[in-house]
N, C-alpha and C. Protein backbone atom coordinates (compact mmCIF):
# COMPACT_ATOMS: atom_id res chain seq x y z
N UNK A 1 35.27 78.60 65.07
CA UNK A 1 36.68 78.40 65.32
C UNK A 1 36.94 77.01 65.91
N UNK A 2 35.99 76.65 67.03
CA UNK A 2 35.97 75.56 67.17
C UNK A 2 36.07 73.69 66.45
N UNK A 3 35.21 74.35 65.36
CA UNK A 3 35.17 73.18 64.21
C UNK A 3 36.38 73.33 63.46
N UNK A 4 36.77 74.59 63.29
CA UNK A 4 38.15 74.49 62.33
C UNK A 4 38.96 73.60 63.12
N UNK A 5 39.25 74.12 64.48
CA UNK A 5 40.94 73.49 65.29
C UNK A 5 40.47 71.73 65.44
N UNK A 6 38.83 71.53 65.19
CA UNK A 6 39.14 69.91 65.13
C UNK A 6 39.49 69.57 64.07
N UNK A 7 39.17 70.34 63.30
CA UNK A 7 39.26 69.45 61.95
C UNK A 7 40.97 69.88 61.62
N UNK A 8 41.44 70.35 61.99
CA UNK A 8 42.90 70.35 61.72
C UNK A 8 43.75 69.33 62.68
N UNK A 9 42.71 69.15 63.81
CA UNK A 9 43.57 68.15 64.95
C UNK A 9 43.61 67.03 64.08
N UNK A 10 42.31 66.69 64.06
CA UNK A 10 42.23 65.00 63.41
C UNK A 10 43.06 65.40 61.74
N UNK A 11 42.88 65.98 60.94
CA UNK A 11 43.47 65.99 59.65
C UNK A 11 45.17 65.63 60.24
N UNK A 12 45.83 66.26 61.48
CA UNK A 12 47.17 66.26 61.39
C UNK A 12 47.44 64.88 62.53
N UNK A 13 46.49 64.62 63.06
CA UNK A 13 46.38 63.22 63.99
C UNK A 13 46.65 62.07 63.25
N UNK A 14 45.75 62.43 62.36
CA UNK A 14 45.74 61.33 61.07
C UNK A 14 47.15 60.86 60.72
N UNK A 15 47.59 62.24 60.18
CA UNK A 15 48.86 62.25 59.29
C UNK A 15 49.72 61.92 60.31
N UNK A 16 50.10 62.22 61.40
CA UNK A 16 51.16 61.28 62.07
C UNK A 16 51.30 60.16 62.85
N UNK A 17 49.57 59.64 62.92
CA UNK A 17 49.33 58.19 63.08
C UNK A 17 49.62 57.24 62.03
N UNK A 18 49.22 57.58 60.90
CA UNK A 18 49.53 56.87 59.14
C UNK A 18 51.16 56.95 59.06
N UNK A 19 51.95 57.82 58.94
CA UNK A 19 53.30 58.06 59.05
C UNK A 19 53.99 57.20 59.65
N UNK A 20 53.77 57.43 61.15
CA UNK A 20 54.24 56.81 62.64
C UNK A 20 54.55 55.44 62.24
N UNK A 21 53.02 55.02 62.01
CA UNK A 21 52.92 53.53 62.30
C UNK A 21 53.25 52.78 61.13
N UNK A 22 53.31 53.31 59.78
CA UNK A 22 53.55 53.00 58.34
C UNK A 22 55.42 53.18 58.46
N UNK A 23 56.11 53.83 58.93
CA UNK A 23 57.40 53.45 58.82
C UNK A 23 58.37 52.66 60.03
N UNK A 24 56.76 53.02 61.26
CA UNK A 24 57.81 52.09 62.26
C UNK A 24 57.88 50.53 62.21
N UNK A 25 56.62 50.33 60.85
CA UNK A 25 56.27 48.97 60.84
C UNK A 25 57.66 48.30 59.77
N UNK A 26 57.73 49.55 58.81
CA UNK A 26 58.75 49.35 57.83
C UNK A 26 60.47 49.31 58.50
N UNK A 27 60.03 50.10 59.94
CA UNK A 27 61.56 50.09 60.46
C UNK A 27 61.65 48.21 61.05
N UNK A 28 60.44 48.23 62.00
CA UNK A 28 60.39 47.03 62.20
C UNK A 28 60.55 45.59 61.18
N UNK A 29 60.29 45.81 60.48
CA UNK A 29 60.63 44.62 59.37
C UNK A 29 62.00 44.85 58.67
N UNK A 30 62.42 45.52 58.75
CA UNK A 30 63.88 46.38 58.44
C UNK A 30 64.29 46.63 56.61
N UNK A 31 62.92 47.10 55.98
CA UNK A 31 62.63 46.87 54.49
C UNK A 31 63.94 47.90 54.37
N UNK A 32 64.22 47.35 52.84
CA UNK A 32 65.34 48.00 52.41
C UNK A 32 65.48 49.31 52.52
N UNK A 33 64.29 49.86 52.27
CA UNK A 33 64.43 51.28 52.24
C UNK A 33 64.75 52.33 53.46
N UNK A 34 64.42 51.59 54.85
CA UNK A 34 64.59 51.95 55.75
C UNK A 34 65.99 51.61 56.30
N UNK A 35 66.77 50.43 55.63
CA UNK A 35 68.02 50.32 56.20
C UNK A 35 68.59 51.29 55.10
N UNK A 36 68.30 51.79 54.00
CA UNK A 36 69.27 52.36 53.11
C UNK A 36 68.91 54.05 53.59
N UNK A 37 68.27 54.03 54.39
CA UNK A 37 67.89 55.80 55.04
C UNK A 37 68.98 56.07 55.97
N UNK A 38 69.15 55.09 56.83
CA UNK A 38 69.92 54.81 58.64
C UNK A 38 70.85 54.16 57.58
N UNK A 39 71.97 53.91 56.84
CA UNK A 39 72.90 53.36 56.35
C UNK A 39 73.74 55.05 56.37
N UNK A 40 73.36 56.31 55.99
CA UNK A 40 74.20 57.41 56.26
C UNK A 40 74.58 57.70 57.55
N UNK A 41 73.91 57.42 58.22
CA UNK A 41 73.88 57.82 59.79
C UNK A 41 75.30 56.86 60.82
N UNK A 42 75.00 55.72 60.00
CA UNK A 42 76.14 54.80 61.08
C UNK A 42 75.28 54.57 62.24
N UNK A 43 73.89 54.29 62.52
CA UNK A 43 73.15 54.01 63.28
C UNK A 43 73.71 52.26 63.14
N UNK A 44 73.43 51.26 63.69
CA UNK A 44 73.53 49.85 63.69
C UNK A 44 71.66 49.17 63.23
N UNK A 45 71.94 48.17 62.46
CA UNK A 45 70.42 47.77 62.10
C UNK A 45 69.37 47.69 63.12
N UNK A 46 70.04 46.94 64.50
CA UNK A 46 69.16 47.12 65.64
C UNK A 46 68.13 47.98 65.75
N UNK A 47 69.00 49.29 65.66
CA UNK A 47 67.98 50.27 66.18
C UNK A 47 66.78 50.54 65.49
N UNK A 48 66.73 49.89 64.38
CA UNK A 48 65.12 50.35 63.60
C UNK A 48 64.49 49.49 64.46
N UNK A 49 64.74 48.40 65.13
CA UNK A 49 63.78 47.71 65.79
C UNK A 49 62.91 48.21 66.85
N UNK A 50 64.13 49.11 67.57
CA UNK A 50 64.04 50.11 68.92
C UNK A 50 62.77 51.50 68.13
N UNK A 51 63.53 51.96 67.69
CA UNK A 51 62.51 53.58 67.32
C UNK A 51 61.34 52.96 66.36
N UNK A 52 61.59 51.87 65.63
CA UNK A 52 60.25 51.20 65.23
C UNK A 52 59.28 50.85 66.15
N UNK A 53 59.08 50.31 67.27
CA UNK A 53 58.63 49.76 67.98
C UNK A 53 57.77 50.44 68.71
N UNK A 54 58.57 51.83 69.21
CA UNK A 54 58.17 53.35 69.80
C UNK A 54 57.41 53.74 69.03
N UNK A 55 57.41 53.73 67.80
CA UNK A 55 56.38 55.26 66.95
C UNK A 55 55.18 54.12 66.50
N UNK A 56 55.44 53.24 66.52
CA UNK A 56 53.92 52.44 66.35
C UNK A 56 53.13 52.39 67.44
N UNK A 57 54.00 52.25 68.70
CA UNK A 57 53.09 52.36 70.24
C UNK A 57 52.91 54.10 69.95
N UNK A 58 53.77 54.66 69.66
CA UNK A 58 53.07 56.46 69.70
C UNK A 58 51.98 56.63 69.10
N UNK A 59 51.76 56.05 67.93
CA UNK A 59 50.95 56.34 66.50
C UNK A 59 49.36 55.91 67.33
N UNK A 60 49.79 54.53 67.98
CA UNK A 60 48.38 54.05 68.45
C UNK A 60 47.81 54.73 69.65
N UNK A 61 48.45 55.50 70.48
CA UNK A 61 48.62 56.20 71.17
C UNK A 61 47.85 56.92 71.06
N UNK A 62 48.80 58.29 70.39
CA UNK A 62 47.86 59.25 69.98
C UNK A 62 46.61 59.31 69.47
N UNK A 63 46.30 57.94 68.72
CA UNK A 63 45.11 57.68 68.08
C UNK A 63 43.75 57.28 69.08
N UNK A 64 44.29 56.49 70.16
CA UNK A 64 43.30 55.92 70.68
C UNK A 64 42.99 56.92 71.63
N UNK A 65 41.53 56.83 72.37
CA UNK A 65 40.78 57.76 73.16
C UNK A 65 41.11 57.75 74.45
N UNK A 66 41.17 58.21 75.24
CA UNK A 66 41.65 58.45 77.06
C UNK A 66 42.96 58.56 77.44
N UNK A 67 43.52 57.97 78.06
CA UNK A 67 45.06 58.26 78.44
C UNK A 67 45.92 59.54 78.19
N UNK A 68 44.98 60.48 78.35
CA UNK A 68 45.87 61.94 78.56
C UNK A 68 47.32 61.66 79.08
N UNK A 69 48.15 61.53 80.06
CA UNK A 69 48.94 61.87 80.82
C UNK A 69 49.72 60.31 79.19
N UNK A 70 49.32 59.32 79.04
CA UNK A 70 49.85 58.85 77.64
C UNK A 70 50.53 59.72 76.68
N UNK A 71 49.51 59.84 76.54
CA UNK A 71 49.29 60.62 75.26
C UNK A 71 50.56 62.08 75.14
N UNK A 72 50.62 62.39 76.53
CA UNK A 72 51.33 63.52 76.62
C UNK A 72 52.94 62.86 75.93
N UNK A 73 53.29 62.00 76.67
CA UNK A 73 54.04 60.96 76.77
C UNK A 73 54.83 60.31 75.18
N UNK A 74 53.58 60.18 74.69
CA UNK A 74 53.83 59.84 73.12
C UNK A 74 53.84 60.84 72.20
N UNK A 75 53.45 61.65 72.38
CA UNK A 75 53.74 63.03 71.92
C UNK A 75 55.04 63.52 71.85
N UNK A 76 55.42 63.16 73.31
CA UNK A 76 56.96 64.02 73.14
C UNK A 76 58.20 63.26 72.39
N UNK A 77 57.81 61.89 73.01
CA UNK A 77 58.83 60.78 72.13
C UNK A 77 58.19 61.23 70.37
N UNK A 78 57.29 60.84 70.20
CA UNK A 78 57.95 60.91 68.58
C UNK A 78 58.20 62.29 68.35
N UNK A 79 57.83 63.57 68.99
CA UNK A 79 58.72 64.96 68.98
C UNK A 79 60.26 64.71 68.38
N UNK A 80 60.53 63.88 70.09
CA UNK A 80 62.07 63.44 70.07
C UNK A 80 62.96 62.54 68.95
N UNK A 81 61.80 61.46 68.60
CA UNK A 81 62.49 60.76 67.33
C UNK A 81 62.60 60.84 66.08
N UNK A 82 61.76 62.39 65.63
CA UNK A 82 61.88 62.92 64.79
C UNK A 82 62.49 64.38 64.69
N UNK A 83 62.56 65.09 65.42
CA UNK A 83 63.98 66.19 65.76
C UNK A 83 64.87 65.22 65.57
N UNK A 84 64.90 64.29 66.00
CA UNK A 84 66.29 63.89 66.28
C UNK A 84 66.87 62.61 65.15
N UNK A 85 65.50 62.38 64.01
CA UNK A 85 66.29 62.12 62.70
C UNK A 85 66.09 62.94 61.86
N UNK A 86 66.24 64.36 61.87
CA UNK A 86 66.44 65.21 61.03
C UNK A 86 67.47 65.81 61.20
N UNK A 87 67.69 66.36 62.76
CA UNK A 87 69.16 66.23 63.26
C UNK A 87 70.35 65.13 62.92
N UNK A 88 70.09 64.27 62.96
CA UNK A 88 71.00 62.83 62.71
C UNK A 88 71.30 62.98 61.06
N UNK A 89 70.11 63.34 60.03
CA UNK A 89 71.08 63.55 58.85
C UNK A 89 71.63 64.47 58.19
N UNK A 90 71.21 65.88 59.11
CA UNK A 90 72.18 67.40 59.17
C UNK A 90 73.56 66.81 59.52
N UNK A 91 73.34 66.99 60.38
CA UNK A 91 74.75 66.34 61.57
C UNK A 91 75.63 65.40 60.88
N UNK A 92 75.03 64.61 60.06
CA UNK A 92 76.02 63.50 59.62
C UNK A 92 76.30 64.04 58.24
N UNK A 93 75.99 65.16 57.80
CA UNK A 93 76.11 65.46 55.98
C UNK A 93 75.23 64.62 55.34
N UNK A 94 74.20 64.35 55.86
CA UNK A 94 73.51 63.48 54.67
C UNK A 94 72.31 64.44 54.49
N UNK A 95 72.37 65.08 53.51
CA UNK A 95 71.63 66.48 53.10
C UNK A 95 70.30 66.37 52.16
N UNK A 96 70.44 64.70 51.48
CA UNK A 96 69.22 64.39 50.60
C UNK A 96 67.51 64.78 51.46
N UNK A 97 67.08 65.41 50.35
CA UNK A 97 65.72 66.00 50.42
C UNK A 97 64.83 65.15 51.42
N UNK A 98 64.78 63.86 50.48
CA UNK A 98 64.35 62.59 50.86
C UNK A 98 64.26 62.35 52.41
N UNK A 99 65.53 62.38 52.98
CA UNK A 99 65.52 62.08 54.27
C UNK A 99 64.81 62.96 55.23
N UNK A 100 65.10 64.22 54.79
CA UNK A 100 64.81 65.44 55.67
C UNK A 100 62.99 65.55 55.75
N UNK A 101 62.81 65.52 54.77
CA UNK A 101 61.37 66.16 54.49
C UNK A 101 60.67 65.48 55.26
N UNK A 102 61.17 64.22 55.45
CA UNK A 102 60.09 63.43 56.24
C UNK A 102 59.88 63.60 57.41
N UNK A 103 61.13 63.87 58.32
CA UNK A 103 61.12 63.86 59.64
C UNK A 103 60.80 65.69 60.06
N UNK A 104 60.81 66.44 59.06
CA UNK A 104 61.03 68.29 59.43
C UNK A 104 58.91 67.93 59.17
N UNK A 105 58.29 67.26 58.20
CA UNK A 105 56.78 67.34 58.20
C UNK A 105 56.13 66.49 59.30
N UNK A 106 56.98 65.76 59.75
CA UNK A 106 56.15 64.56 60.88
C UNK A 106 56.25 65.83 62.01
N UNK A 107 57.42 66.11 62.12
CA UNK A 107 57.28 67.16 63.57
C UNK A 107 56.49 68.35 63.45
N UNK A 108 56.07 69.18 62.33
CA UNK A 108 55.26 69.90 61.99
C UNK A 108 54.26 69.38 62.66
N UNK A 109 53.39 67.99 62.02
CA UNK A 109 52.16 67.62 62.10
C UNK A 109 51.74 67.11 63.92
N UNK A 110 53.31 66.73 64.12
CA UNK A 110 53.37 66.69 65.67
C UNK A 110 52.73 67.55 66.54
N UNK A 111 53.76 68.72 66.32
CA UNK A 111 52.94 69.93 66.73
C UNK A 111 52.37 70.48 67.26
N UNK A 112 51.14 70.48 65.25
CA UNK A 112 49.37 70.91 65.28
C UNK A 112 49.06 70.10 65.89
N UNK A 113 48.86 68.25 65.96
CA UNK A 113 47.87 67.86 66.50
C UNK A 113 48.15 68.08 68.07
N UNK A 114 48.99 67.54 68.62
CA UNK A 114 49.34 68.42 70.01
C UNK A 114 48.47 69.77 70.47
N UNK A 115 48.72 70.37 69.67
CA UNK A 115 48.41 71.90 69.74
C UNK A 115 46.80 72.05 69.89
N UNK A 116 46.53 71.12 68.87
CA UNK A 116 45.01 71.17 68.23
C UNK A 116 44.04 69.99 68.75
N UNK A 117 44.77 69.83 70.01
CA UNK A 117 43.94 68.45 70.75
C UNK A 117 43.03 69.43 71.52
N UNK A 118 41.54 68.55 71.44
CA UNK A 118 40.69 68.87 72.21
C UNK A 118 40.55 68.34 73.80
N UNK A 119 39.85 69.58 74.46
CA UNK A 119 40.07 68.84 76.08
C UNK A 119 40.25 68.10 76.26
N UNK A 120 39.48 66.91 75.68
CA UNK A 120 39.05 65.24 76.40
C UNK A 120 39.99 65.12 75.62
N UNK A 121 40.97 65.12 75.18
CA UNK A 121 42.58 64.61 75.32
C UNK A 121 43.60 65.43 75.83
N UNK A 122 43.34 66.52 76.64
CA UNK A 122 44.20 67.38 77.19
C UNK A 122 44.46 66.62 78.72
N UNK A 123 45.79 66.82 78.91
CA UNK A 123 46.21 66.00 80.49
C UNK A 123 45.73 67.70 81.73
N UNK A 124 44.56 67.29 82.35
CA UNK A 124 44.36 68.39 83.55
C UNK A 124 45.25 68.30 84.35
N UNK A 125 45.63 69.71 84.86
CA UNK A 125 46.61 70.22 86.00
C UNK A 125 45.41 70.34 86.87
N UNK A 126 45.97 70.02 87.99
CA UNK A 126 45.63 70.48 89.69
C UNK A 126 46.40 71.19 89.72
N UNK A 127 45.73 72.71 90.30
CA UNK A 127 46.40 73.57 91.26
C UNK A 127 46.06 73.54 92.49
């Protein structure tokens, strides 16, 4: 059981480090495709700079080794910035597949790897 929940951590670690950092780089450069996503929303161009900036520090985050109490940290933000652009194109009527799928599977994969982190990335409580 043990070998399964790693190999699902890293399989879904993977997938939202590759994701993360592959569109925050695309938010960051502000490629067309990413202004024509946030063009339904009425977001301002700025902000791809802002939530770009975040999910590439998350992506590397999660990826890199130590910083539990991090890690916890980056976890919840891209939680948050992806609830909350799937929310953003419910909310606004922008109902295309396209938009949704991306942000309803990143938080999925959020999650598992969360879920499916091994100790030596778990943040210890003192009681």
């Amino acid at each position: 059981m043990k070998k399964r929940n790693l190999i699902v951590y890293w399989i879904t670690t993977a997938l939202v480090a590759i994701g993360m950092f592959g569109s925050g780089m695309a938010q960051i450069m502000q490629t067309k495709q990413m202004t024509n996503l946030i063009a339904p929303l009425g977001y301002p161009a700025y902000f791809l700079y802002i939530i770009g900036t975040w999910k590439v520090l998350g992506a590397i985050t999660i990826a890199a080794p130590r910083l539990p109490l991090v890690k916890e940290w980056a976890y919840a933000g891209l939680f948050f910035v992806m609830t909350g652009a799937f929310m953003s194109h419910l909310l606004s009527g922008d109902y295309n597949i396209k938009a949704l799928a991306g942000p309803l599977f990143q938080t999925v994969f959020i999650i598992l790897s969360w879920y499916f982190r091994p100790a030596s990335r778990k943040l210890v409580s003192i009681n």
